[in-house]
C-alpha atoms as a PDB file:
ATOM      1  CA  UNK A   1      16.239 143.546  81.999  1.00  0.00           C
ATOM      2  CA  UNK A   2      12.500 142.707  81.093  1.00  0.00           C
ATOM      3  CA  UNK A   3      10.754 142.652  77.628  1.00  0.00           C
ATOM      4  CA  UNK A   4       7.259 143.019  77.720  1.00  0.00           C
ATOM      5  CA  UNK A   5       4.730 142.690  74.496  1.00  0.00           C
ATOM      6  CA  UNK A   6       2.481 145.174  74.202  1.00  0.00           C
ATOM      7  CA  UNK A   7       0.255 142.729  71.844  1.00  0.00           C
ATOM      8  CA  UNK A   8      -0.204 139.879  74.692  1.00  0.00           C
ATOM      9  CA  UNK A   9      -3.191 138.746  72.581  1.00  0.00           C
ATOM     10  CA  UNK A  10      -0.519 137.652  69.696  1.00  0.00           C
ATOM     11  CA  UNK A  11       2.405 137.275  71.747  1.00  0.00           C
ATOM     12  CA  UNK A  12       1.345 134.147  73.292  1.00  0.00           C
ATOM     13  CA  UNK A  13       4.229 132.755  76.292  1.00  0.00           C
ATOM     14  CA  UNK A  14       5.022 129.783  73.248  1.00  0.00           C
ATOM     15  CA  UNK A  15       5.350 132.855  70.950  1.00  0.00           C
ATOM     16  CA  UNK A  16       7.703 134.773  72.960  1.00  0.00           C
ATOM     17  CA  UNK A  17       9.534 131.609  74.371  1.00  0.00           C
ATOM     18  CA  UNK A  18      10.602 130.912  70.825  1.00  0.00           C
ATOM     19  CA  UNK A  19      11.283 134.365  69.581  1.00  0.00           C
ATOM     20  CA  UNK A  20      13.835 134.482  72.651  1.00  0.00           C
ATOM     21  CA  UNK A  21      15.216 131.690  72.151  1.00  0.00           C
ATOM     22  CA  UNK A  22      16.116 132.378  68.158  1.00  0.00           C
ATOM     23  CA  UNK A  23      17.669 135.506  69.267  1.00  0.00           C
ATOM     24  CA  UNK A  24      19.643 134.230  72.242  1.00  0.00           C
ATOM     25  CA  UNK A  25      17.594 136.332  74.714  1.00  0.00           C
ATOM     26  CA  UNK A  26      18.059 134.934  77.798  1.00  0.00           C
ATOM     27  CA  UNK A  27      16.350 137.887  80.247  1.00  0.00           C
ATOM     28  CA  UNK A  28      13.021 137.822  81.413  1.00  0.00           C
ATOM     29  CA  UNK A  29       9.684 138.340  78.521  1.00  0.00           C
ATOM     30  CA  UNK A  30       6.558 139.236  79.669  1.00  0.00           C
ATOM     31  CA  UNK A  31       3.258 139.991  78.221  1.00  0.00           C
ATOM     32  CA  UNK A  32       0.999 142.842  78.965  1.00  0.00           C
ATOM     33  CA  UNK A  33      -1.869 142.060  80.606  1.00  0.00           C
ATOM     34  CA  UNK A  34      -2.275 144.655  83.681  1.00  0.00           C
ATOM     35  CA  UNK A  35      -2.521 147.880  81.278  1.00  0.00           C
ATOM     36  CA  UNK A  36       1.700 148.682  81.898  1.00  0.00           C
ATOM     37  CA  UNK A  37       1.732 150.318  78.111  1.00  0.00           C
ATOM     38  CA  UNK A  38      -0.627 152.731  78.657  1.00  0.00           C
ATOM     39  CA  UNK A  39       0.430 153.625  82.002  1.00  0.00           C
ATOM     40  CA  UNK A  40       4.001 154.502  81.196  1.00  0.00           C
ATOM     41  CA  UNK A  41       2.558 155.935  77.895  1.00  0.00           C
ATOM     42  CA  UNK A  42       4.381 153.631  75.645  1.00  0.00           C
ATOM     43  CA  UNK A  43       3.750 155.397  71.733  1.00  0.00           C
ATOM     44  CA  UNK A  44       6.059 153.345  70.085  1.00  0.00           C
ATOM     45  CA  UNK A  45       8.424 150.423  69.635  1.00  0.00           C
ATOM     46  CA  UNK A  46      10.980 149.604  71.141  1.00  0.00           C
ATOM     47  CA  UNK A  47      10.149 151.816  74.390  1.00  0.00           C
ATOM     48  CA  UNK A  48      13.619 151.235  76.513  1.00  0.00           C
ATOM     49  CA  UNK A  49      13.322 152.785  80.155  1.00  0.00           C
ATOM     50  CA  UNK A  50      15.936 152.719  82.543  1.00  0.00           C
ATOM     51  CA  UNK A  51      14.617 152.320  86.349  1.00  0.00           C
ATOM     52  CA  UNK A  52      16.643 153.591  89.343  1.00  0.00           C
ATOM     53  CA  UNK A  53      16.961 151.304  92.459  1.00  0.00           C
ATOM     54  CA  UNK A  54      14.076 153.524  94.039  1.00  0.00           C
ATOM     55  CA  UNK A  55      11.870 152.051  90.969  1.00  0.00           C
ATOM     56  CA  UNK A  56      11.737 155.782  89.426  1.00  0.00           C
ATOM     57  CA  UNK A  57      12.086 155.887  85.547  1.00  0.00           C
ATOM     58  CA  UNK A  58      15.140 158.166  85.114  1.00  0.00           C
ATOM     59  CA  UNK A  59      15.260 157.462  81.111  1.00  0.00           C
ATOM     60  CA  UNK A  60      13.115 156.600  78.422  1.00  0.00           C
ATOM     61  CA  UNK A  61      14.051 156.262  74.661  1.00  0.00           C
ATOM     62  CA  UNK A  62      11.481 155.552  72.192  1.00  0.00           C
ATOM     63  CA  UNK A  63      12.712 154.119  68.875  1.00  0.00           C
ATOM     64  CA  UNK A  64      16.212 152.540  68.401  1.00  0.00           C
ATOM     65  CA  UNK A  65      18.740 153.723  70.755  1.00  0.00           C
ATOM     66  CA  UNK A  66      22.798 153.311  70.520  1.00  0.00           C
ATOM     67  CA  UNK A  67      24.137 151.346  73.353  1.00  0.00           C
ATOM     68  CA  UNK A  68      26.317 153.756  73.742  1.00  0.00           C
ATOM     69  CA  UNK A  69      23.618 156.233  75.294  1.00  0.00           C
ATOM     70  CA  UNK A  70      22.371 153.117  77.768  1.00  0.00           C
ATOM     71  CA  UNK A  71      26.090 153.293  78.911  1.00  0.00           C
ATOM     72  CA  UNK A  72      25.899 156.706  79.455  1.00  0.00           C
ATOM     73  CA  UNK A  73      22.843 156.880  81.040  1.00  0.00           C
ATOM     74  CA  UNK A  74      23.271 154.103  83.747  1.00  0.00           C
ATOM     75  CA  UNK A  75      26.873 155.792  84.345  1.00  0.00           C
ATOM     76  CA  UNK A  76      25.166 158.925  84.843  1.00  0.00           C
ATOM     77  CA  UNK A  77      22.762 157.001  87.798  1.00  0.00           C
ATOM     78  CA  UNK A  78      25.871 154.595  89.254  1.00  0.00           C
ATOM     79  CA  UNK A  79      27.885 157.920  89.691  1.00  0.00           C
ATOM     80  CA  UNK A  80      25.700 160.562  90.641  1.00  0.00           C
ATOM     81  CA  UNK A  81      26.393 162.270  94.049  1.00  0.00           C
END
């Protein structure tokens, strides 16, 4: 799992070392800098997209999202035939 920023201007590495760290968020956060917003067309916050092993985006939720559709949706990719 990776967050990225999509303010890396704001979102300095202290900024989003210590926001992490008050939340417990132990995965990898990354700042924008190569353009990766506006080439997957992120609109809105949170943008949550779900990457097969092939590195195709199979699902992308804008906005909050139950956990219980991540579940379902990286079922749907560990059991497809």
């Amino acid at each position: 799992m990776i967050s990225i920023s999509v303010d890396p201007f704001s979102d300095t590495d202290d900024v989003l070392r210590s926001y992490a760290s008050s939340y417990g968020a132990n995965w990898i956060w990354a700042r924008d800098v190569v353009g990766a917003t506006a080439d997957y067309q992120v609109s809105g916050t949170p943008t949550t997209f779900i990457i097969d092993q092939g590195g195709q985006v199979r699902y992308r939720h804008v906005g909050y999202t139950d956990a219980s559709i991540f579940l379902s949706d990286i079922d749907g990719l560990v059991n497809r035939n």
